[in-house]
C-alpha atoms as a PDB file:
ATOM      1  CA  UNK A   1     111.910  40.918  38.709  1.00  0.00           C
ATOM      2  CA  UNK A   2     108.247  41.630  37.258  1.00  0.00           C
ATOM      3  CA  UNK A   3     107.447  44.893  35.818  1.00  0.00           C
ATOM      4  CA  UNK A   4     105.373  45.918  38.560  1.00  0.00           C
ATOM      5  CA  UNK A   5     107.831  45.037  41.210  1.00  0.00           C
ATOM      6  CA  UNK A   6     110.410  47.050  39.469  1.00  0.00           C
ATOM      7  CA  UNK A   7     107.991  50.022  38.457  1.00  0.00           C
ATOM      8  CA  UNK A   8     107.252  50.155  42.171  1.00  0.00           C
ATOM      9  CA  UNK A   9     111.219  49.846  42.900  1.00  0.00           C
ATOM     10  CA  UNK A  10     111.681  52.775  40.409  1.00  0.00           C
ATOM     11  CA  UNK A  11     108.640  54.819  41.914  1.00  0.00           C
ATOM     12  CA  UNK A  12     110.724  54.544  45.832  1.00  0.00           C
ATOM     13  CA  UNK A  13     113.805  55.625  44.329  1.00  0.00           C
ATOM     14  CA  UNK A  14     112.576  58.992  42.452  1.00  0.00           C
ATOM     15  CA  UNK A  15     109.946  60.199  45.165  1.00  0.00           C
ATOM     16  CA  UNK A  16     112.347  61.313  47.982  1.00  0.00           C
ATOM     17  CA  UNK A  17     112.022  64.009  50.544  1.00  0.00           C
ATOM     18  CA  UNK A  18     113.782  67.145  50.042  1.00  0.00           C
ATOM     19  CA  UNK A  19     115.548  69.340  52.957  1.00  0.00           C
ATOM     20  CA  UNK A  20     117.220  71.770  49.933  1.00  0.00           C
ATOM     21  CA  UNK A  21     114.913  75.052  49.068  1.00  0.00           C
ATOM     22  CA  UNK A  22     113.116  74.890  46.390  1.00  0.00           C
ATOM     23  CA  UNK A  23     114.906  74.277  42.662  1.00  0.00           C
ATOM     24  CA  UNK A  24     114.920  77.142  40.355  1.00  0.00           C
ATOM     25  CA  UNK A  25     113.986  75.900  36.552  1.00  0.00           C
ATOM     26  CA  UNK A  26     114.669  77.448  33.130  1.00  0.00           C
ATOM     27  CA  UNK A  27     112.538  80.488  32.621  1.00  0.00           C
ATOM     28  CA  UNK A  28     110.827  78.326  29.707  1.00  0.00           C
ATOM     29  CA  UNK A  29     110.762  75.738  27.620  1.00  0.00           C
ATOM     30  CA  UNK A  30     109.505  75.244  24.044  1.00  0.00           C
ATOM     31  CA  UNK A  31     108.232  72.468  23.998  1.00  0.00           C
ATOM     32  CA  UNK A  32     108.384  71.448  20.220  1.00  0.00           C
ATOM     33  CA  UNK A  33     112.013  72.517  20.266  1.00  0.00           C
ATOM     34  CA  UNK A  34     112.311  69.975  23.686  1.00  0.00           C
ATOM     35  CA  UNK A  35     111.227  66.763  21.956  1.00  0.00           C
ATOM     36  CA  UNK A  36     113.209  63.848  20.200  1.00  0.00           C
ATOM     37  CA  UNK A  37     116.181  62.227  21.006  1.00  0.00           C
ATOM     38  CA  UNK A  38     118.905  63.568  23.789  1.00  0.00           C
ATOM     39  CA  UNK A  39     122.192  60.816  24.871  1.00  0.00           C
ATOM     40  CA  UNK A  40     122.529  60.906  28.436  1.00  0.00           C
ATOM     41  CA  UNK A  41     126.205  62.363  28.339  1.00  0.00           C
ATOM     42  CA  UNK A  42     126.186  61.952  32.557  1.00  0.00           C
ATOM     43  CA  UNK A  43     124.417  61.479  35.507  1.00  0.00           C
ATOM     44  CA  UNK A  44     123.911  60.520  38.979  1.00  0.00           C
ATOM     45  CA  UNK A  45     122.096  57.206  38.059  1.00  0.00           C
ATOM     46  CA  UNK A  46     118.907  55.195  39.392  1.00  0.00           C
ATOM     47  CA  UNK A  47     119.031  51.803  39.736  1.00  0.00           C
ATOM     48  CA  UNK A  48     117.892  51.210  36.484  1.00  0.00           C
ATOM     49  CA  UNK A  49     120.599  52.874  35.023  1.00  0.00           C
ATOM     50  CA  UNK A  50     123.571  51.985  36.711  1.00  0.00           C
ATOM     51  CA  UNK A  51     126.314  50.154  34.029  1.00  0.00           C
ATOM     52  CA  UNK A  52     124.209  51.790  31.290  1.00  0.00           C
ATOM     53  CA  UNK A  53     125.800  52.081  27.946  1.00  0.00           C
ATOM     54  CA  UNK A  54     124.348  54.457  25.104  1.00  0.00           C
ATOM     55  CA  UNK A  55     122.037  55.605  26.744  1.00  0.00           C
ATOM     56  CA  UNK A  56     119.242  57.667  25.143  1.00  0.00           C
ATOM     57  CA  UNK A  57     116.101  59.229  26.241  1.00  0.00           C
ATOM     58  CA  UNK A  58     113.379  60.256  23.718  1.00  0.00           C
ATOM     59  CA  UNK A  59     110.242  62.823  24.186  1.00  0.00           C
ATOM     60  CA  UNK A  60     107.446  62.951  21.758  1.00  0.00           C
ATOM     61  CA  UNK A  61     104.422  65.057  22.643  1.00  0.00           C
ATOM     62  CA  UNK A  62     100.948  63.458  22.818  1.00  0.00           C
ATOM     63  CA  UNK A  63      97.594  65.022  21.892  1.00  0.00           C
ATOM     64  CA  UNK A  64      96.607  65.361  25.220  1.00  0.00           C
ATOM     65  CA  UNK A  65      99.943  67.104  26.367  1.00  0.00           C
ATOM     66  CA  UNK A  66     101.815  63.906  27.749  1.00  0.00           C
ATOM     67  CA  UNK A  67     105.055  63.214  26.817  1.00  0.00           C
ATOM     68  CA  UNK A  68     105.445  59.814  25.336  1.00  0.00           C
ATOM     69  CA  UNK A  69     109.127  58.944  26.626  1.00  0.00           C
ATOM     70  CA  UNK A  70     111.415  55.821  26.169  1.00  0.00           C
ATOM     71  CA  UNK A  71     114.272  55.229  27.664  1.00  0.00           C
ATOM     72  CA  UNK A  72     116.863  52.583  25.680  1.00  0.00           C
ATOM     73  CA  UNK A  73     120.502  51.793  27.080  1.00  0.00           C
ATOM     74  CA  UNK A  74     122.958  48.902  26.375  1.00  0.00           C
ATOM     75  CA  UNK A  75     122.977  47.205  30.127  1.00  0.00           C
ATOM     76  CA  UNK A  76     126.788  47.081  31.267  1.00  0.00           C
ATOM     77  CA  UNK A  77     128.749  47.374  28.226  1.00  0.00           C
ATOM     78  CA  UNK A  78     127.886  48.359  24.708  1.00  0.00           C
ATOM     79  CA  UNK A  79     127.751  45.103  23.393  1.00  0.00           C
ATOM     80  CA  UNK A  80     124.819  44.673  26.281  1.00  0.00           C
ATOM     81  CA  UNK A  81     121.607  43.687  26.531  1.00  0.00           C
ATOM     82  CA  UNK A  82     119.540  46.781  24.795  1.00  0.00           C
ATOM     83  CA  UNK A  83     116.876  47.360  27.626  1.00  0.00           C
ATOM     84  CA  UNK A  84     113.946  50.030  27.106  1.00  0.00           C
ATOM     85  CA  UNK A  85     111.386  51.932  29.450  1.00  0.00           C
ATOM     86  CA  UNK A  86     108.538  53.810  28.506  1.00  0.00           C
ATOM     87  CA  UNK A  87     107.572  55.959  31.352  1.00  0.00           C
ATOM     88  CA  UNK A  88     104.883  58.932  30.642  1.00  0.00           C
ATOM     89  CA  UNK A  89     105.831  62.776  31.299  1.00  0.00           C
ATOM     90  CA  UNK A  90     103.184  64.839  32.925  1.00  0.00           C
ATOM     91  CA  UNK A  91     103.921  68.560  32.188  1.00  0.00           C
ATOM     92  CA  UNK A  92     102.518  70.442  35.886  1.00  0.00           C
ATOM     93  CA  UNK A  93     104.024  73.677  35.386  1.00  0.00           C
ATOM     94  CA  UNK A  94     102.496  75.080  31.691  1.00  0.00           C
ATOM     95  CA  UNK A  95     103.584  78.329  32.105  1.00  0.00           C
ATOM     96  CA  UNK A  96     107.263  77.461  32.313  1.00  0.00           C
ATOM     97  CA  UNK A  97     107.140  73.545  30.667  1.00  0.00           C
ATOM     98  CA  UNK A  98     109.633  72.972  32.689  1.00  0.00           C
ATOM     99  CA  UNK A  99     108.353  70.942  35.925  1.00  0.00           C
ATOM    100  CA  UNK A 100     107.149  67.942  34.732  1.00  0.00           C
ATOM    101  CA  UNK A 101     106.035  64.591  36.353  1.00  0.00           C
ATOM    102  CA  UNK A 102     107.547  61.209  35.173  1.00  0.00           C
ATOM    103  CA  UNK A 103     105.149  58.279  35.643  1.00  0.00           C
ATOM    104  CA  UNK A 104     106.207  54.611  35.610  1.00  0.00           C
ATOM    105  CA  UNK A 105     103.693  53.407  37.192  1.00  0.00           C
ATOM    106  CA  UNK A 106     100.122  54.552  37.980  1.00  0.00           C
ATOM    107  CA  UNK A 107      99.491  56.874  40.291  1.00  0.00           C
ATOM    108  CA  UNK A 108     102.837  57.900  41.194  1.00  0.00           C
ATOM    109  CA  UNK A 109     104.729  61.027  39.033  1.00  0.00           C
ATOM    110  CA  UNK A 110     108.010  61.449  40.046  1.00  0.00           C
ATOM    111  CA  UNK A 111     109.857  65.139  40.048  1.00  0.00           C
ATOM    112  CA  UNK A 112     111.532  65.515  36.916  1.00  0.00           C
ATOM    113  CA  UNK A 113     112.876  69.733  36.557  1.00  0.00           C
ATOM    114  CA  UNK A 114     114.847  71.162  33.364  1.00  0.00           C
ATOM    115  CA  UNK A 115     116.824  73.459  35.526  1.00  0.00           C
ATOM    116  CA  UNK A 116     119.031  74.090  31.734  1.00  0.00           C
ATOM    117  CA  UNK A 117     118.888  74.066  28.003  1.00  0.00           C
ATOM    118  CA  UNK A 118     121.015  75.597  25.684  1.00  0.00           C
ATOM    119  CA  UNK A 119     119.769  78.702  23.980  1.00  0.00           C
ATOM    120  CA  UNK A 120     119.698  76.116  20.630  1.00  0.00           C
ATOM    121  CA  UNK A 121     118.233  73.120  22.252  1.00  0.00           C
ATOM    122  CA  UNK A 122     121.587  71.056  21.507  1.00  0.00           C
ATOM    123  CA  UNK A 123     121.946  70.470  25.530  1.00  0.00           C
ATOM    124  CA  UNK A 124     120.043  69.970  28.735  1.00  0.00           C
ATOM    125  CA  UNK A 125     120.282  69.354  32.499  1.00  0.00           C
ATOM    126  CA  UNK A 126     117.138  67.743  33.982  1.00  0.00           C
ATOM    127  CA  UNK A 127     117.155  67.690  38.139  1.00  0.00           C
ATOM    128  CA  UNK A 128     115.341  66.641  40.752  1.00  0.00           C
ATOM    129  CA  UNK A 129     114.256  68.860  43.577  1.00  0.00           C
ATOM    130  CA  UNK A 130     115.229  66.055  46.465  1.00  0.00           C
ATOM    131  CA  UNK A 131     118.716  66.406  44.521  1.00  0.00           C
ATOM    132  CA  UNK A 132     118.866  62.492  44.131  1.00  0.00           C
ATOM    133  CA  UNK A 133     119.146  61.554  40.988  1.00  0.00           C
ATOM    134  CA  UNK A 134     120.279  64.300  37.672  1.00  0.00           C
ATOM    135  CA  UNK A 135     120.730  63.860  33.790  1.00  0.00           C
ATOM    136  CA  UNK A 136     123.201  65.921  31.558  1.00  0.00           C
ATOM    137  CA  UNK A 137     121.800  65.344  28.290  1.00  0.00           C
ATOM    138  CA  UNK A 138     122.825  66.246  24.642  1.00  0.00           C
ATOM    139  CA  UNK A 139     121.546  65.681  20.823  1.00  0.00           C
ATOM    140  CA  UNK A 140     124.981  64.517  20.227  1.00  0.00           C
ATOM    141  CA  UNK A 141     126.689  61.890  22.066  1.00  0.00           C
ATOM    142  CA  UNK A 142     129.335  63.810  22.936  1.00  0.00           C
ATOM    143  CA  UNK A 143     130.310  67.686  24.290  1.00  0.00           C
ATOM    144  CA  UNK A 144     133.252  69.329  24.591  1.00  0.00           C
ATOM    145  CA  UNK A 145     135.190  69.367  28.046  1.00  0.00           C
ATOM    146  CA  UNK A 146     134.518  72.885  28.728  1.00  0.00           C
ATOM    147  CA  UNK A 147     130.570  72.761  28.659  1.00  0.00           C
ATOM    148  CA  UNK A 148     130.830  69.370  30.326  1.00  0.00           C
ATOM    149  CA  UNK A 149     132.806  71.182  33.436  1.00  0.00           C
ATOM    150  CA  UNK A 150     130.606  74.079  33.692  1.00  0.00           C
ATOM    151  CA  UNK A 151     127.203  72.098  33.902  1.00  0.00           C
ATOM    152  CA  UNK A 152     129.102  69.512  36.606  1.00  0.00           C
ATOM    153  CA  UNK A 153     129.536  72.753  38.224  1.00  0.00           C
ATOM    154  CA  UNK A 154     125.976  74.097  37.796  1.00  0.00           C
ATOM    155  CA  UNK A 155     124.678  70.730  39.331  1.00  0.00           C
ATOM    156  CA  UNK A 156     127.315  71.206  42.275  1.00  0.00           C
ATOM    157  CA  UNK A 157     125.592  74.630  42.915  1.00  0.00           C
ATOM    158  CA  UNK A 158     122.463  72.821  43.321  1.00  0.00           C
ATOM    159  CA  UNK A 159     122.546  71.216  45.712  1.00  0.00           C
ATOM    160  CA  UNK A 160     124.404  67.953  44.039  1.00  0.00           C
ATOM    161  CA  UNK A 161     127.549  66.102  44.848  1.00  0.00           C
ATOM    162  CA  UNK A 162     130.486  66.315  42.560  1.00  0.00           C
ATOM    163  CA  UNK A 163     131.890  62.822  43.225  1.00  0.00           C
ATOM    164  CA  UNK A 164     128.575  60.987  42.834  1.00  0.00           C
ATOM    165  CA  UNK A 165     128.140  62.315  38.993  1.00  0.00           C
ATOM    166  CA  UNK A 166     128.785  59.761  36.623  1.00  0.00           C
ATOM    167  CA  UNK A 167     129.833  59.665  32.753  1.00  0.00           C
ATOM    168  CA  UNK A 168     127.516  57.658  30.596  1.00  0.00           C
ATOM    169  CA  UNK A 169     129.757  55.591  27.953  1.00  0.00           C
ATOM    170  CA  UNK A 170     128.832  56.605  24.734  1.00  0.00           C
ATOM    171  CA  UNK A 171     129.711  55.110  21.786  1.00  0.00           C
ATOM    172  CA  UNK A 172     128.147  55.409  18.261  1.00  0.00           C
ATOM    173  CA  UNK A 173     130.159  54.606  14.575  1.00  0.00           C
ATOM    174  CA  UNK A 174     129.102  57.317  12.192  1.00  0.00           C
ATOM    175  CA  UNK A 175     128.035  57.092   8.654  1.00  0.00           C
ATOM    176  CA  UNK A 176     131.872  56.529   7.639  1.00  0.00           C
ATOM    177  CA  UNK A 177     132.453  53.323  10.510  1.00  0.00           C
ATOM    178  CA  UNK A 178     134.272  56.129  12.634  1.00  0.00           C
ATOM    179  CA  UNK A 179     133.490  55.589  16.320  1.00  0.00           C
ATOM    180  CA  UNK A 180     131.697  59.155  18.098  1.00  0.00           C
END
């Protein structure tokens, strides 16, 4: 498949209508504190991401306010194929930070909303207002149970469905060889 063809593929699956009311967001976001590196612990995945292994997603902030993002993953086990995406971030509410649009291809953004983030930045839950696709995310590629069942359940109260949310397989050694 070309890039454009699966840009354009990528663009169909994020832009969907909504019927839901409108998606309340995180009061606000810093920013700073947002960028760098967060493992997708689970999510309800896009095409792109189904079978994905180690999956991480990375924000760095541009001079002119983008977010340069790249998205790396193992494809289908995590001795996969390590496949990367480097979509853009569009920040539309600046009051907040936390509506932003996600560009992979030009013209299209498509909804991207941090609906949570942990008072210390260590966890996140990004959403989508059409309540299609949804990211639990972490600096650590792992979180406890507990947190884990409480943000399933703040994506069920959403809007989302329970069964559709999917664990990402992480799997990282350490500095030691120990397996994370």
């Amino acid at each position: 498949m070309s890039i454009r063809a699966l840009g354009l593929a990528i663009v169909a699956a994020l832009t969907g209508c909504s019927n839901h009311p409108p998606m309340q967001t995180v009061e606000y976001v810093d920013i700073n504190r947002f960028m760098g590196d967060w493992y997708v612990i689970a999510n309800i995945p896009t095409f792109v991401e189904t079978g994905a292994h180690n999956a991480i997603e990375s924000y760095a902030l541009n001079a002119d306010g983008s977010i340069a993002t790249t998205f790396t993953f193992n494809a289908n086990s995590f001795d996969g194929v390590r496949k990367e995406y480097k979509p853009t971030g569009f920040i539309f509410d600046v009051e907040s930070n936390a509506v932003w649009g996600m560009q992979f291809i030009w013209p299209i953004k498509a909804d991207y909303r941090i609906v949570y983030v942990k008072e210390d930045y260590s966890v996140t839950v990004i959403a989508r207002e059409a309540r299609d696709y949804v990211w639990i995310m972490s600096r650590s590629p792992a979180i406890e149970d507990a947190e884990y069942i409480n943000l399933v359940d703040l994506i069920v109260s959403l809007g989302y469905s329970r069964p559709e949310i999917q664990q990402v397989p992480q799997h990282w050694p350490d500095s030691r060889g120990n397996n994370t």
